[in-house]
Protein backbone atom coordinates (compact mmCIF):
# COMPACT_ATOMS: atom_id res chain seq x y z
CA UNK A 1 40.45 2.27 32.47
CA UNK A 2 38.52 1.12 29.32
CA UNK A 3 39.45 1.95 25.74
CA UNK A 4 38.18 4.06 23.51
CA UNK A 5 36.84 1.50 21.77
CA UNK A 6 34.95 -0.22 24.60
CA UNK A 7 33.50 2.51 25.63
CA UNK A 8 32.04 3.02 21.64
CA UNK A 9 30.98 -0.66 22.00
CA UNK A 10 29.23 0.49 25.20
CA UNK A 11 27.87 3.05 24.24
CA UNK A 12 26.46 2.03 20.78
CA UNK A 13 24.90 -1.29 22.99
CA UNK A 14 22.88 1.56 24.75
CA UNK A 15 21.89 2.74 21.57
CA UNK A 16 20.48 -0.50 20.53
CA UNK A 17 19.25 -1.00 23.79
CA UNK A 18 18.79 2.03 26.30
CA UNK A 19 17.03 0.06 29.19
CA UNK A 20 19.71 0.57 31.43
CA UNK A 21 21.83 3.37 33.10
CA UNK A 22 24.62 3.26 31.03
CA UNK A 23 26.65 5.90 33.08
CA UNK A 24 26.11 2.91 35.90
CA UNK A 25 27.88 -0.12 34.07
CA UNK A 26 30.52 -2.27 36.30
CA UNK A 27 33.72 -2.03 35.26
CA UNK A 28 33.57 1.58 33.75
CA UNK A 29 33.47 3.63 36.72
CA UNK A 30 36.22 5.53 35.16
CA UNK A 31 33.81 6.55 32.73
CA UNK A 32 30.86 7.99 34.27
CA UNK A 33 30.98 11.53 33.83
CA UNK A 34 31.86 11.01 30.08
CA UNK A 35 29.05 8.26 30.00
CA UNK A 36 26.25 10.90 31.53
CA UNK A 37 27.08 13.03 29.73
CA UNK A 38 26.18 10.83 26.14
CA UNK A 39 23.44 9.59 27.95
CA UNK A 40 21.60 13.35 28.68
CA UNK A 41 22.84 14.00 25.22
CA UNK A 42 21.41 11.25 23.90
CA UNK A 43 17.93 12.05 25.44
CA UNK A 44 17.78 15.45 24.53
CA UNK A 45 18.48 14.73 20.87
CA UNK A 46 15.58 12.14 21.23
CA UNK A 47 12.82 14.03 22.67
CA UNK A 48 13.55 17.33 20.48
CA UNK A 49 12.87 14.54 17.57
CA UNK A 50 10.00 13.44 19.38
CA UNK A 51 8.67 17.12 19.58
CA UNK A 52 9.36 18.31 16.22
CA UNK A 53 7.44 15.32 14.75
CA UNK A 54 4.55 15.93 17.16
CA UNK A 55 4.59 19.05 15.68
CA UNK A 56 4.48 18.35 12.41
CA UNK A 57 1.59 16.19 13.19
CA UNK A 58 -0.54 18.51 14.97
CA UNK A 59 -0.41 20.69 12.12
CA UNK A 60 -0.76 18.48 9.61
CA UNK A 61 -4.37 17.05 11.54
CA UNK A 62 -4.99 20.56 11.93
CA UNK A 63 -4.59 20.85 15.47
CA UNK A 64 -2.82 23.59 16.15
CA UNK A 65 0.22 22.58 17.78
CA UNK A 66 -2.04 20.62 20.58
CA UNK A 67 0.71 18.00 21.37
CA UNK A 68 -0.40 16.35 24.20
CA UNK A 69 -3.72 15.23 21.98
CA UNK A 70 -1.07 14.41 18.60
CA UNK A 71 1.07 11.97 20.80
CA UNK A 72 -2.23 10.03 21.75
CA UNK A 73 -3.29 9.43 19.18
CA UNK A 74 0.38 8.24 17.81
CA UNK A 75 0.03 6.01 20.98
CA UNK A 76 -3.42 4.55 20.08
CA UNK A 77 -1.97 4.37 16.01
CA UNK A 78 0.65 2.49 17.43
CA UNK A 79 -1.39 0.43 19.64
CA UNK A 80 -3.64 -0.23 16.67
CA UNK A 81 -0.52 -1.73 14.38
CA UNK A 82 0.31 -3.93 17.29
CA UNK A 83 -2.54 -5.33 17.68
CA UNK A 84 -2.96 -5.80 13.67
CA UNK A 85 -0.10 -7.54 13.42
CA UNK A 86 -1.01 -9.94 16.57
CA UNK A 87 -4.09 -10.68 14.64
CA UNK A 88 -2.65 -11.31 11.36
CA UNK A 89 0.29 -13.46 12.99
């Protein structure tokens, strides 16, 4: 059984870092249900964010909440910086 405290440390590691499933770690099998649970938490929080500024976006480009469209381009925007920074490097 893990403290409360490792399981923050855990948990806020995820944060930093969710690459993994946490709910899966060694030595806090104890822990998995709680664990999940943060973890589907977690993701929900995240893509609602993700949504709502998709949103925004779409209506601020005028384009009428078309969302699929708004997150490409934030891809190729993002691709774009990447690349700018590469080149300036």
């Amino acid at each position: 059984m893990k403290t409360p405290e490792e399981i923050t440390y855990l948990k806020n590691d995820w944060l930093y870092d969710p690459c993994y499933d946490i709910e899966e770690t060694e030595g806090f099998e104890d822990h998995k249900e709680e664990l999940l649970a943060f973890k589907k938490e977690t993701e929900a929080k995240w893509e609602f964010n993700r949504i709502t500024r998709l949103q925004k976006m779409s209506i601020g480009l005028g384009l009428d909440d078309n969302l699929k469209l708004v997150a490409f381009l934030e891809m190729l925007e993002n691709r774009i910086i990447k690349l700018e920074e590469n080149f300036t490097s």
